[in-house]
PDB file of N, CA and C in Angstrom:
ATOM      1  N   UNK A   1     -17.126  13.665   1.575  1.00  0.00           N
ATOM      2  CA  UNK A   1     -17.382  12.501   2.396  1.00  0.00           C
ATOM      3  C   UNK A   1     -16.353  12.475   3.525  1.00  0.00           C
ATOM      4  N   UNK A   2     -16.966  12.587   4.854  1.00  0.00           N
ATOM      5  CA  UNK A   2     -15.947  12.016   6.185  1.00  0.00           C
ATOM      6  C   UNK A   2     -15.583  10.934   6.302  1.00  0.00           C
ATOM      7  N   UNK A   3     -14.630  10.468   6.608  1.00  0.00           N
ATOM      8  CA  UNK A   3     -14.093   9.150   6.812  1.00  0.00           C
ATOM      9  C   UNK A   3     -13.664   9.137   8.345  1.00  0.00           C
ATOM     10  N   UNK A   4     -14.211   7.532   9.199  1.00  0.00           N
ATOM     11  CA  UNK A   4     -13.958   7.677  10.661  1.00  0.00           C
ATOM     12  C   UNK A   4     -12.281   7.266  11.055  1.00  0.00           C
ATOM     13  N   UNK A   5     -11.289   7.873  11.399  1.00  0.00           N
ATOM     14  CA  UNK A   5      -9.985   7.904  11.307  1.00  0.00           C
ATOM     15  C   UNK A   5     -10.052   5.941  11.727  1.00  0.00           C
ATOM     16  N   UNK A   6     -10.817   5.489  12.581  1.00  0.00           N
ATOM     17  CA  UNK A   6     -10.524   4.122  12.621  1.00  0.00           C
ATOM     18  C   UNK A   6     -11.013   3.469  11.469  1.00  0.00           C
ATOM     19  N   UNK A   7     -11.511   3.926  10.403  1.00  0.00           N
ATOM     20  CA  UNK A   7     -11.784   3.220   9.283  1.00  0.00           C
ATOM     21  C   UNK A   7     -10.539   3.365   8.110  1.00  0.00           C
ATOM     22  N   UNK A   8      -9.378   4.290   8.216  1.00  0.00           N
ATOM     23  CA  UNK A   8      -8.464   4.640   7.507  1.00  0.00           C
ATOM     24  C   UNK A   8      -7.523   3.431   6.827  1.00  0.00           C
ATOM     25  N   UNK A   9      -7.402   2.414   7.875  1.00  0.00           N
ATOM     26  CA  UNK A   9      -6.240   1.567   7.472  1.00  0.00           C
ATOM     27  C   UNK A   9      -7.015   0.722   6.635  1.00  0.00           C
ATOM     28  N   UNK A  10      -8.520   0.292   7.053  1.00  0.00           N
ATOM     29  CA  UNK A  10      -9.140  -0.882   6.031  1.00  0.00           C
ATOM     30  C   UNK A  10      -9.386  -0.532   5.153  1.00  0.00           C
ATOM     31  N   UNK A  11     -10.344   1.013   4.393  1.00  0.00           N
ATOM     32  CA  UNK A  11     -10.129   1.554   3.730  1.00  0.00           C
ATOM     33  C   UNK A  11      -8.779   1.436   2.624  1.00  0.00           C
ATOM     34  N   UNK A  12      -7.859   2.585   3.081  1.00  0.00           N
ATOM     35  CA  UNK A  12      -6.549   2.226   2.417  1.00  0.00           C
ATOM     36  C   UNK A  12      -6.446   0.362   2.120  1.00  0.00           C
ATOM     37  N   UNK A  13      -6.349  -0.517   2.474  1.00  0.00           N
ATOM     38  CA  UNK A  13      -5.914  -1.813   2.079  1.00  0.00           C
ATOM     39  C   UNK A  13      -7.020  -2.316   1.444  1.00  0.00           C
ATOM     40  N   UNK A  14      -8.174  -1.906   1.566  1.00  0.00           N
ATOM     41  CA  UNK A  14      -8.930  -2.088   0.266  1.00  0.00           C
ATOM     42  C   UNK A  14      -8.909  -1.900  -0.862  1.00  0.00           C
ATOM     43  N   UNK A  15      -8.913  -0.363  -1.011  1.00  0.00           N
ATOM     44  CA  UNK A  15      -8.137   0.459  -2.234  1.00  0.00           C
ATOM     45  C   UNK A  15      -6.633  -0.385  -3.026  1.00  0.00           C
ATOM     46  N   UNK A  16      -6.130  -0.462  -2.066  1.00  0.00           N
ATOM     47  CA  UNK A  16      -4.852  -1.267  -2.534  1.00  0.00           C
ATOM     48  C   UNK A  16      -5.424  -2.465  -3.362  1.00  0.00           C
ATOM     49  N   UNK A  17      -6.424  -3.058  -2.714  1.00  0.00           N
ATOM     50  CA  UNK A  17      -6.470  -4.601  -3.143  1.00  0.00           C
ATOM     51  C   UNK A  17      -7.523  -4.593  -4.481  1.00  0.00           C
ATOM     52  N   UNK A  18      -7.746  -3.122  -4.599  1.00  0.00           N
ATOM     53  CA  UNK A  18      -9.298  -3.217  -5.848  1.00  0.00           C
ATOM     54  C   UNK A  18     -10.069  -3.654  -5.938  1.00  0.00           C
ATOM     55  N   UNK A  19     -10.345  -3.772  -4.435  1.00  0.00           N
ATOM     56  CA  UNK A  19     -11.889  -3.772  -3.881  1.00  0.00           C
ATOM     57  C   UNK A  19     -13.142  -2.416  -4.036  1.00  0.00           C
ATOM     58  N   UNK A  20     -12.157  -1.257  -4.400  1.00  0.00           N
ATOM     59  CA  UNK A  20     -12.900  -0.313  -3.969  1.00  0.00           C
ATOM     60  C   UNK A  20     -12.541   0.653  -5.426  1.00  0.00           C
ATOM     61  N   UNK A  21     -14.005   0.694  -6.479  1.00  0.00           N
ATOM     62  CA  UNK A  21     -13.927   1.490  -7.609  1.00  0.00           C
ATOM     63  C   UNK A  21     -13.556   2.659  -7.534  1.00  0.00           C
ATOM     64  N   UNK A  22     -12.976   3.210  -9.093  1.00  0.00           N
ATOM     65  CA  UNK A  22     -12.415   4.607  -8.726  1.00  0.00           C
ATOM     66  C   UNK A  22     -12.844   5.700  -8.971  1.00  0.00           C
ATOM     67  N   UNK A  23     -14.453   5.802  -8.730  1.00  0.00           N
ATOM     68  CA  UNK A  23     -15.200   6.785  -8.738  1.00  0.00           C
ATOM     69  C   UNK A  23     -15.426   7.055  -7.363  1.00  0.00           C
ATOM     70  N   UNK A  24     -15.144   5.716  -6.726  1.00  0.00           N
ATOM     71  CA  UNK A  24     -15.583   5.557  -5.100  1.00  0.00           C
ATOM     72  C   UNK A  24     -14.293   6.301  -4.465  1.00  0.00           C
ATOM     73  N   UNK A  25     -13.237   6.124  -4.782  1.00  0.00           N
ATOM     74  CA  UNK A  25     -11.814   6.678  -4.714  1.00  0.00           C
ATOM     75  C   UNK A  25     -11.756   7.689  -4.659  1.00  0.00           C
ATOM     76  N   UNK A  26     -12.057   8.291  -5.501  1.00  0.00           N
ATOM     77  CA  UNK A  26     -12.090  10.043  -5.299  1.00  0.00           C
ATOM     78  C   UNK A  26     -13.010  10.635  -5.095  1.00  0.00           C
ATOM     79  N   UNK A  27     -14.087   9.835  -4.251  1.00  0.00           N
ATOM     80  CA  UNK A  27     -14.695  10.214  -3.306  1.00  0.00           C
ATOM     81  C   UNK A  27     -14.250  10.302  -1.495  1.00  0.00           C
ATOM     82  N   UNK A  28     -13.838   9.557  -1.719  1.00  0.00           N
ATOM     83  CA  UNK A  28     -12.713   8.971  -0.193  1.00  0.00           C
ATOM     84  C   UNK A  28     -11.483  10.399  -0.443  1.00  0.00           C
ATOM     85  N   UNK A  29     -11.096  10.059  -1.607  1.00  0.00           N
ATOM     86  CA  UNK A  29      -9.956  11.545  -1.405  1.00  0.00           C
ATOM     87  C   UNK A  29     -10.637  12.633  -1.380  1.00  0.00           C
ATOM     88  N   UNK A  30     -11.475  13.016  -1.174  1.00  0.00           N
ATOM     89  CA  UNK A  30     -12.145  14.327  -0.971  1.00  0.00           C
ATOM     90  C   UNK A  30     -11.920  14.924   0.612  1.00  0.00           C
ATOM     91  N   UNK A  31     -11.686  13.045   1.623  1.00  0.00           N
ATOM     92  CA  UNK A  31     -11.797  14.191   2.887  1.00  0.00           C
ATOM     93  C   UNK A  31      -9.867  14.135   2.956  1.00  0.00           C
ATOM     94  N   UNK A  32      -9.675  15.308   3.153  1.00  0.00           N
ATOM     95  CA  UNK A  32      -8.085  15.922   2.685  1.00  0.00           C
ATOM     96  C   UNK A  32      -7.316  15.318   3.847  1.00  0.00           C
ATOM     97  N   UNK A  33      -8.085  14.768   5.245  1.00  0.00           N
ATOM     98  CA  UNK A  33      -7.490  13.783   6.073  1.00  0.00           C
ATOM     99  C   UNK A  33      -7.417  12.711   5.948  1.00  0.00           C
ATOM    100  N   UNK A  34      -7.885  11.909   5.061  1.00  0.00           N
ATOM    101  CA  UNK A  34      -7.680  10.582   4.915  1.00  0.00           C
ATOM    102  C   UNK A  34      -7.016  10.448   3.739  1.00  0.00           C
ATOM    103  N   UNK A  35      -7.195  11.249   2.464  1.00  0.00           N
ATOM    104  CA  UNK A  35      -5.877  11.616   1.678  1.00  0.00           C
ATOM    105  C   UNK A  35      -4.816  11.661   1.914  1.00  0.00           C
ATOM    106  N   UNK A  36      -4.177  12.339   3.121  1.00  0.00           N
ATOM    107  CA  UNK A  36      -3.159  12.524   3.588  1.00  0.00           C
ATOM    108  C   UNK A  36      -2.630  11.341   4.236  1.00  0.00           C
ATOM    109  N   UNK A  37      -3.600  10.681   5.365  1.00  0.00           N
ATOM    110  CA  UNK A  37      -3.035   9.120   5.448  1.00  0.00           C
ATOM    111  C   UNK A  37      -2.639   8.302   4.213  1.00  0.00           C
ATOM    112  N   UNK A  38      -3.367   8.496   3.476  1.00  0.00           N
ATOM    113  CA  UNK A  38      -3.298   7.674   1.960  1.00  0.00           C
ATOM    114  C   UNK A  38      -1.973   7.827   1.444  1.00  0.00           C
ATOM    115  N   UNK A  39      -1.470   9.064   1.182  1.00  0.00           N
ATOM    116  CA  UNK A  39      -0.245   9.729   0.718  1.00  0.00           C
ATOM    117  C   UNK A  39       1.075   9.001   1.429  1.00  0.00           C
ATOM    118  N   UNK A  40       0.566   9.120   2.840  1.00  0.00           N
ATOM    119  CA  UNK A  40       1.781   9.186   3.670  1.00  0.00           C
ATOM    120  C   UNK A  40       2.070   7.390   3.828  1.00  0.00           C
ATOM    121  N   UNK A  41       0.959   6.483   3.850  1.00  0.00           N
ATOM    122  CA  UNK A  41       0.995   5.042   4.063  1.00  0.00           C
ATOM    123  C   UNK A  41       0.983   4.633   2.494  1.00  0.00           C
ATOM    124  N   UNK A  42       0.727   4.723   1.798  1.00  0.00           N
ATOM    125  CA  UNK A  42       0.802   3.988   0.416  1.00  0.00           C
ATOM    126  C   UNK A  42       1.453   3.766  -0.141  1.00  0.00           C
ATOM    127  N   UNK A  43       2.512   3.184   0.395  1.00  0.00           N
ATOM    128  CA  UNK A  43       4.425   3.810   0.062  1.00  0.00           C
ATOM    129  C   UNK A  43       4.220   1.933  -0.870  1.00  0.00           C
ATOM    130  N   UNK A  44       4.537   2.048  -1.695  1.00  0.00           N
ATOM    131  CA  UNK A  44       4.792   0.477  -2.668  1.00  0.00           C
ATOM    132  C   UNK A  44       6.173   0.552  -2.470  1.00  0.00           C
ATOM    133  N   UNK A  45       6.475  -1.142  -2.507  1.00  0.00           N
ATOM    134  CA  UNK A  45       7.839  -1.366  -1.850  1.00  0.00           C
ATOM    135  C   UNK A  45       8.290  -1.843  -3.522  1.00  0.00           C
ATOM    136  N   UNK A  46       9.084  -1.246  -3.909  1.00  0.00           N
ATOM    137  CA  UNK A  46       9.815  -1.344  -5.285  1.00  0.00           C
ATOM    138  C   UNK A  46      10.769  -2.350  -5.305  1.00  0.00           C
ATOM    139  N   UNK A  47      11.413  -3.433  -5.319  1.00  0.00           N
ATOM    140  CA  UNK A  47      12.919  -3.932  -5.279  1.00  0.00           C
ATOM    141  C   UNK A  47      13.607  -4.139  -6.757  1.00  0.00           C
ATOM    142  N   UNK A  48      14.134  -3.854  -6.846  1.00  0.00           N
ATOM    143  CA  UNK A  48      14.924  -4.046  -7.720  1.00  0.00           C
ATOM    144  C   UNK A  48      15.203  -5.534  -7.979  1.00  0.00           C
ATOM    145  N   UNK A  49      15.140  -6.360  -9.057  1.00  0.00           N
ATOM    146  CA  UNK A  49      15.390  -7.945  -9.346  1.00  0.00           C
ATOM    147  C   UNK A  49      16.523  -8.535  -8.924  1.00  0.00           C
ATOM    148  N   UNK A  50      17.140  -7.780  -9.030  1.00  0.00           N
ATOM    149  CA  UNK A  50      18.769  -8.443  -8.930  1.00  0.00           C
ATOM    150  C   UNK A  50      18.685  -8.150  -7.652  1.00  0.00           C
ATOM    151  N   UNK A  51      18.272  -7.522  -6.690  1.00  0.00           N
ATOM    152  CA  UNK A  51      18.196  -7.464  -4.888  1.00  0.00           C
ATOM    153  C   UNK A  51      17.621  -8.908  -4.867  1.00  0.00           C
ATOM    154  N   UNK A  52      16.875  -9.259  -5.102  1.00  0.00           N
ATOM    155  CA  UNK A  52      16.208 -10.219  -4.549  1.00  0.00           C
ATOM    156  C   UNK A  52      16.753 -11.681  -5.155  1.00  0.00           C
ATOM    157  N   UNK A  53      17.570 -11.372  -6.627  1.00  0.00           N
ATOM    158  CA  UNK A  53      18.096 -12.587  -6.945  1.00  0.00           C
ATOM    159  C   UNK A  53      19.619 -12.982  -5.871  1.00  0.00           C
ATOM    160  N   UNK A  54      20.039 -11.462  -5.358  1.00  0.00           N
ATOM    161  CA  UNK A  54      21.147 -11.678  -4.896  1.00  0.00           C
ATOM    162  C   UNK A  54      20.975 -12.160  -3.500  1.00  0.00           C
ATOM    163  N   UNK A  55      19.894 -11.396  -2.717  1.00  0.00           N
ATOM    164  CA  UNK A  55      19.441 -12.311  -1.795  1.00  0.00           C
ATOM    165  C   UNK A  55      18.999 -13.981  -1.868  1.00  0.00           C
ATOM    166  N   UNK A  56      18.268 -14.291  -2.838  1.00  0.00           N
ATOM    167  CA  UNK A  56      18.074 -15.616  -2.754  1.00  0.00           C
ATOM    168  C   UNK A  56      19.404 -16.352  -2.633  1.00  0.00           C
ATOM    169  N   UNK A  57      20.628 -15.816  -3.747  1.00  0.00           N
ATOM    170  CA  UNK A  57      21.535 -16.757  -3.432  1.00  0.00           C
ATOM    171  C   UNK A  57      22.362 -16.723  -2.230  1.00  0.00           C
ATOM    172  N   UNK A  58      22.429 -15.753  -1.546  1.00  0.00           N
ATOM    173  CA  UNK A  58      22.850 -15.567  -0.228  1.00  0.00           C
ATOM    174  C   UNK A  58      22.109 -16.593   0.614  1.00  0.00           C
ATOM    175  N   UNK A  59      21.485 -16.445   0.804  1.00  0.00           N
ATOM    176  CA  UNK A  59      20.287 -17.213   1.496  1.00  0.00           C
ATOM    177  C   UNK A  59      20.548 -19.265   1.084  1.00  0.00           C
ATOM    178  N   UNK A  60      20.662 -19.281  -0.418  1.00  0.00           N
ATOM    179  CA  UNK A  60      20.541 -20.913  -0.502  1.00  0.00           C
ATOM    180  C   UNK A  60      22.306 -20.705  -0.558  1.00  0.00           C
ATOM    181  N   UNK A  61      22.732 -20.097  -0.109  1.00  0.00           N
ATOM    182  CA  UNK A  61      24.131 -20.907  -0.066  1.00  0.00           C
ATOM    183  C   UNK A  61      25.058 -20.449   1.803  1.00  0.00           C
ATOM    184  N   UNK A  62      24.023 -19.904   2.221  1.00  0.00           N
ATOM    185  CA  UNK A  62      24.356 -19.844   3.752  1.00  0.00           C
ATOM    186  C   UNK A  62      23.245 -21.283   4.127  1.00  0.00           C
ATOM    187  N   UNK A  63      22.562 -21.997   3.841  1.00  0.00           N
ATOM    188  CA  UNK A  63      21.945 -23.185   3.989  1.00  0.00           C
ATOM    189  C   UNK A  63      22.828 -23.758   3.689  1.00  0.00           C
ATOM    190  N   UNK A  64      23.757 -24.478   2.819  1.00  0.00           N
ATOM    191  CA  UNK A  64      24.530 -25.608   2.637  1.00  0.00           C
ATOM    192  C   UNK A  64      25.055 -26.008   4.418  1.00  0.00           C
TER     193      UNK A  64
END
């Protein structure tokens, strides 16, 4: 299956959102160019808990 390079990003954020089954999925990865967008944009942003607890308190105590 071809995919039209302007269809790449909605695609991808579909997929993300599990809109899009995963039989349908590896049909989409078949064209090895839009795979490769996939690869290269699908980056999940990981944080670590304590980043974000340490930010919050940064944050409510630069407010006082």
């Amino acid at each position: 299956m071809k995919i039209d390079k302007k269809d790449y990003q909605d695609l991808l954020d579909c997929i993300k959102s599990d809109q899009v089954s995963a039989p349908e999925v590896v049909e989409y990865f078949e064209d090895e160019d839009f795979y490769k967008f996939y690869k290269e944009n699908q980056k999940t942003i990981k944080k670590d808990p304590d980043e974000w607890i340490k930010g919050y308190k940064k944050w409510k105590n630069e407010k006082r």
